[in-house]
Protein backbone atom coordinates (compact mmCIF):
# COMPACT_ATOMS: atom_id res chain seq x y z
CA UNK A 1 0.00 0.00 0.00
CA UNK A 2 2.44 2.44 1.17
CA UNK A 3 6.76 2.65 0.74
CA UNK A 4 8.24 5.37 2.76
CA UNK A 5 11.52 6.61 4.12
CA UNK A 6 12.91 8.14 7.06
CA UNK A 7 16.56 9.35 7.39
CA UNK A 8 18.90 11.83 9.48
CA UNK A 9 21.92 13.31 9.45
CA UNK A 10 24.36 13.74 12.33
CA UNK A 11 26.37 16.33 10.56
CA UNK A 12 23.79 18.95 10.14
CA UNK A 13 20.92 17.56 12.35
CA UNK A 14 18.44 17.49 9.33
CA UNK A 15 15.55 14.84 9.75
CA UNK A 16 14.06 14.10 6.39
CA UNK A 17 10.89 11.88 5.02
CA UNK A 18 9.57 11.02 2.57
CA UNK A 19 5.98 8.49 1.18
CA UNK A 20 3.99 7.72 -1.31
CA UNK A 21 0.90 5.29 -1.73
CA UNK A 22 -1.69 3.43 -3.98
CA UNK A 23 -4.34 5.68 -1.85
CA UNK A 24 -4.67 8.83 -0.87
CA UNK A 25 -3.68 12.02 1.56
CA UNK A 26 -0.53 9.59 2.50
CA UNK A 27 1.14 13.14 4.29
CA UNK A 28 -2.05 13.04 6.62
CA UNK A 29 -1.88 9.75 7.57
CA UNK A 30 2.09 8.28 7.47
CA UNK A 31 4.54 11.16 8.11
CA UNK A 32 4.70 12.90 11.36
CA UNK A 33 7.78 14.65 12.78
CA UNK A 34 9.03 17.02 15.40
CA UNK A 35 12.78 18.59 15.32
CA UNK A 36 13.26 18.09 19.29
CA UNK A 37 11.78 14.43 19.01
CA UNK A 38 12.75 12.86 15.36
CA UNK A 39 10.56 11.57 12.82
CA UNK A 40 7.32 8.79 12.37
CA UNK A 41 5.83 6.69 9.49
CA UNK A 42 2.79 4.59 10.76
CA UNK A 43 1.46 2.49 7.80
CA UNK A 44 0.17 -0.64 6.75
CA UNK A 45 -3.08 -2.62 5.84
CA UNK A 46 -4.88 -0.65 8.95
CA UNK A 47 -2.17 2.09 10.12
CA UNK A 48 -2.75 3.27 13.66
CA UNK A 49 -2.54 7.16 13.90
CA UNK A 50 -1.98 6.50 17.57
CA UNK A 51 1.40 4.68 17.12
CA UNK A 52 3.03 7.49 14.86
CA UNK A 53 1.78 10.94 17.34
CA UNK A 54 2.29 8.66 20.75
CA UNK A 55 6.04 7.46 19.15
CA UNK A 56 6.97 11.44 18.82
CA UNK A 57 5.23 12.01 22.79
CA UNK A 58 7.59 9.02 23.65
CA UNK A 59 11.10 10.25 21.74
CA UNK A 60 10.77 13.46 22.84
CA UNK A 61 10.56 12.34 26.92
CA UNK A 62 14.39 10.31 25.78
CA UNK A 63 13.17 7.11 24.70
CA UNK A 64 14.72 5.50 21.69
CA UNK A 65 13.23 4.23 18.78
CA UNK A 66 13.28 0.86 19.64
CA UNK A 67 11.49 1.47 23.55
CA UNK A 68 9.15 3.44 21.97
CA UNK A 69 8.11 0.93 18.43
CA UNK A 70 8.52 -1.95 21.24
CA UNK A 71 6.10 -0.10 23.46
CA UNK A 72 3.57 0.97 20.93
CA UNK A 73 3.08 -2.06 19.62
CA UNK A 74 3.70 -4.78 22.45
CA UNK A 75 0.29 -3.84 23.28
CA UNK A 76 -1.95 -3.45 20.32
CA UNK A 77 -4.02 -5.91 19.41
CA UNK A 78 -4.31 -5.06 15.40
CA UNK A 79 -0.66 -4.85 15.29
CA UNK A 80 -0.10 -7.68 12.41
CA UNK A 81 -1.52 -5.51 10.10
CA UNK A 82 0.64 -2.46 10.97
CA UNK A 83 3.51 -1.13 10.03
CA UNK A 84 5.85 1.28 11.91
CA UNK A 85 9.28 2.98 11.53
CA UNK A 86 10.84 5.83 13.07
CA UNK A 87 14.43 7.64 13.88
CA UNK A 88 14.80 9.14 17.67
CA UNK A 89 16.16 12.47 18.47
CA UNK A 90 19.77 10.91 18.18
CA UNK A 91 19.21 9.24 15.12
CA UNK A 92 18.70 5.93 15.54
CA UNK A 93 16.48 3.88 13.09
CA UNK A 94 13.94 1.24 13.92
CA UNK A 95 10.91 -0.26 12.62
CA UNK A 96 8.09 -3.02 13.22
CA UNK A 97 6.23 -4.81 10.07
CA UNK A 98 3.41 -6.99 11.27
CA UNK A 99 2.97 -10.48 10.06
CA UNK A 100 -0.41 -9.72 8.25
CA UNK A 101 0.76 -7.00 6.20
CA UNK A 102 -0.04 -7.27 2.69
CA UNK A 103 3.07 -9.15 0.99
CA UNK A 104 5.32 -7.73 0.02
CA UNK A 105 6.24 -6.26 3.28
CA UNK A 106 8.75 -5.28 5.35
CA UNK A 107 11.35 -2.39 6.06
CA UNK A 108 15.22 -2.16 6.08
CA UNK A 109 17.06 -0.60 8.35
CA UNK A 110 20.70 1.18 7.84
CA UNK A 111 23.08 3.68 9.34
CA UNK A 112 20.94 6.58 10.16
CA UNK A 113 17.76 5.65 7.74
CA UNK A 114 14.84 3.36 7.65
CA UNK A 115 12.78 1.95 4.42
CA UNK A 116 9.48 0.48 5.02
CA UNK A 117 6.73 -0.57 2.61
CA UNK A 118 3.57 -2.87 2.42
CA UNK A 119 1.86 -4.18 -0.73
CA UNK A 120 5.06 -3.93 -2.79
CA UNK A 121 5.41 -5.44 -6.36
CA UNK A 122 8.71 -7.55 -4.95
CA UNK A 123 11.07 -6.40 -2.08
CA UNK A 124 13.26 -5.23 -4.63
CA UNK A 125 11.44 -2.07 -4.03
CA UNK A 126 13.20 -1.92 -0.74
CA UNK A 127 16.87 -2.40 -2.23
CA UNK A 128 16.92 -0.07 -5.09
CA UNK A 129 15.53 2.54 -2.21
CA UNK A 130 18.11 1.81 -0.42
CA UNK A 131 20.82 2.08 -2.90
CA UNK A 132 20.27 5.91 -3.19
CA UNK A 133 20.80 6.49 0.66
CA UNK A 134 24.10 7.41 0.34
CA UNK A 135 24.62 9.09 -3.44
CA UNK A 136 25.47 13.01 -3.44
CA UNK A 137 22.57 15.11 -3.77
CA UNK A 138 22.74 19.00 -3.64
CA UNK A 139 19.60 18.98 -1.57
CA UNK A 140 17.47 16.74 0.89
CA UNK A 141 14.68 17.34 -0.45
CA UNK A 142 16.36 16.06 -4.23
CA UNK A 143 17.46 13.21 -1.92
CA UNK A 144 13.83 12.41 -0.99
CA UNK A 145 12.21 12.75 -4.26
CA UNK A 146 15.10 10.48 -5.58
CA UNK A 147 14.09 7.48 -3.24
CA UNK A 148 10.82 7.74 -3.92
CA UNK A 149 11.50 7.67 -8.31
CA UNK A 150 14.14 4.53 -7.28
CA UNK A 151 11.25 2.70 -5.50
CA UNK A 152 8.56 3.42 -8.13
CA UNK A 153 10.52 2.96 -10.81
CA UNK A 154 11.45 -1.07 -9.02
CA UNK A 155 7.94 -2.00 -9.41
CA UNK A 156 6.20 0.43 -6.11
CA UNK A 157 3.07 -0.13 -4.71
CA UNK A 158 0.89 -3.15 -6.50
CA UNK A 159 -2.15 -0.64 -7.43
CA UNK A 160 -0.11 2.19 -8.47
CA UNK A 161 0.63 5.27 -6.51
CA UNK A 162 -2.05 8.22 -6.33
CA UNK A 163 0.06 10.56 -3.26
CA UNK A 164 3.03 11.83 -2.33
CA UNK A 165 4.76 13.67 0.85
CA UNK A 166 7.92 15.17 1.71
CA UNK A 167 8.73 16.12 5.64
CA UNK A 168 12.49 17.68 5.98
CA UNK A 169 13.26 19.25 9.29
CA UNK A 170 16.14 21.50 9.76
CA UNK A 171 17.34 23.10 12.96
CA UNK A 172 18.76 25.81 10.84
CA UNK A 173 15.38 26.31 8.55
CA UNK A 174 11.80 26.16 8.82
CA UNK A 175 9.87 23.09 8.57
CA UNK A 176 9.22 21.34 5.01
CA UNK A 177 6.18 19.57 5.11
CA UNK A 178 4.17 19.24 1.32
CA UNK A 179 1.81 17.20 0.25
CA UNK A 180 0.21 15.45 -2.88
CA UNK A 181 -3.17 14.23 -1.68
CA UNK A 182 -4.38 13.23 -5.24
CA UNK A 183 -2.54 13.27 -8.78
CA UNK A 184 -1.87 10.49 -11.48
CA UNK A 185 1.59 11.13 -11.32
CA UNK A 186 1.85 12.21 -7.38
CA UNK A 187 6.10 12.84 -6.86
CA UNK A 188 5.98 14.64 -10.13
CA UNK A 189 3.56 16.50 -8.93
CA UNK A 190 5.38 16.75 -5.24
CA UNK A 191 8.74 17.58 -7.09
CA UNK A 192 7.22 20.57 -8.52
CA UNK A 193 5.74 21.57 -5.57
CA UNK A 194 9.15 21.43 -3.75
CA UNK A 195 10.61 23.50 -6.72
CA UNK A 196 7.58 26.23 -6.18
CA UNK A 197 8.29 26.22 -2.16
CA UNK A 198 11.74 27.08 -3.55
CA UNK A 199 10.95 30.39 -5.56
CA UNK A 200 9.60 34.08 -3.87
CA UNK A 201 7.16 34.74 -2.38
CA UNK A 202 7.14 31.84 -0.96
CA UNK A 203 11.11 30.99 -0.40
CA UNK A 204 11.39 34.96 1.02
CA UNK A 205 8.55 34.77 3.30
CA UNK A 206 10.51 31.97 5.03
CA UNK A 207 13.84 34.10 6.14
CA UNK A 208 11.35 35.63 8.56
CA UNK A 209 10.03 32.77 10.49
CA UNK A 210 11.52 31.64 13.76
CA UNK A 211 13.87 28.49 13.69
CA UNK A 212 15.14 25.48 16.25
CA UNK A 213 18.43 27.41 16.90
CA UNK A 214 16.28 31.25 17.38
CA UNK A 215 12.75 29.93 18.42
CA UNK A 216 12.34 33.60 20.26
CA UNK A 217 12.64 35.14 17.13
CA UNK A 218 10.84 38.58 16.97
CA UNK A 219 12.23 41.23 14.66
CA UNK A 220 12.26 40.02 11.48
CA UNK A 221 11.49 42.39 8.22
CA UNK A 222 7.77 42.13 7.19
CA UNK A 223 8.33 41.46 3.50
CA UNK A 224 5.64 39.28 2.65
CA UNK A 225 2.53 38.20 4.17
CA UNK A 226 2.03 34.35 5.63
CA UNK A 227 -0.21 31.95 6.21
């Protein structure tokens, strides 16, 4: 149903995600993130909502990614048919697939990232994701959108994909989040959607909103007006 990816870097302190799906809004329902507590996909044949905002509530009070997926999911009932992965404040990577998932299923985890899909054509899907973890990119966002082409173009989601989201959180930068709820050709559509978050208004508008490293931020230049 769903392939996603979650990955961080220690150098810069970037968190970065990215999904797509064979249904839609997959933004709304998979990604979730906070730059003090790390970064969430819940997914899978009936994705609990619960698991990805209670994993953030449990990262950000210092529990890793593995107490907090073990938690979450020790306890739940429906969890065979879930699927969870996250990355902790301090950038470690883990993940749960349940048993009943849709084959193909299953996530792979690596140095500071975490793959994880359901209803895959073949679990090459998985591995050709993975192979662009660590190629140069001028941008994490390009980095995302990359994944996401390697992992549709292996064979993606069984039905076809209809959405598309990108999270990137930067200590240095506002928050990224966009969404595709609905196109034929959803990280086409998300990759020009990045490119238009990229250009004034919209780029300019963003020097003036306060950031991890100056959250009491007050006196910036009124140049454009916000949402």
């Amino acid at each position: 149903m769903t392939f996603s990816v979650l990955t961080f870097d220690h150098k810069t302190g970037v968190f970065a995600g990215a999904a797509t799906t064979g249904s839609l809004c997959v933004g709304g329902w998979v990604l979730r993130g906070d730059i003090e507590s790390g970064m969430v996909a819940s997914q899978g044949t009936s994705p609990s909502t619960f698991w990805r905002d209670n994993a953030l509530r449990e990262m950000n009070k210092e529990k890793s990614s593995k107490e907090t997926i073990e938690k979450l999911t020790g306890g739940d009932s429906g969890r065979e048919k879930r699927q969870l992965a996250a990355i902790d404040k301090k950038g470690e990577p883990f993940g749960f697939t349940g048993a009943d998932s849709v084959p193909f299923s299953g996530h792979l985890v690596g140095e500071d990232y975490i793959i994880a899909g359901n209803m895959l054509s073949n679990p090459s899907v998985l591995s050709a994701m993975g192979d662009c973890i660590n190629k140069s990119y001028s941008s994490e966002a390009e980095k995302m959108l990359a994944i996401l082409q390697a992992g549709q173009r292996a064979g993606g989601d069984k039905r076809g994909i209809q959405s598309a989201a990108m999270l990137i959180l930067d200590p240095e930068k506002p928050p990224l989040d966009l969404r595709v709820d609905y196109d034929e050709n959803p990280i086409f559509a998300l990759e020009e959607l990045w490119k238009r978050s990229q250009r004034p208004p919209y780029s300019s508008w963003l020097d003036e909103v306060p950031i991890l490293s100056d959250k009491n931020r007050s006196d910036m230049p009124q140049k454009n007006t916000g949402t």
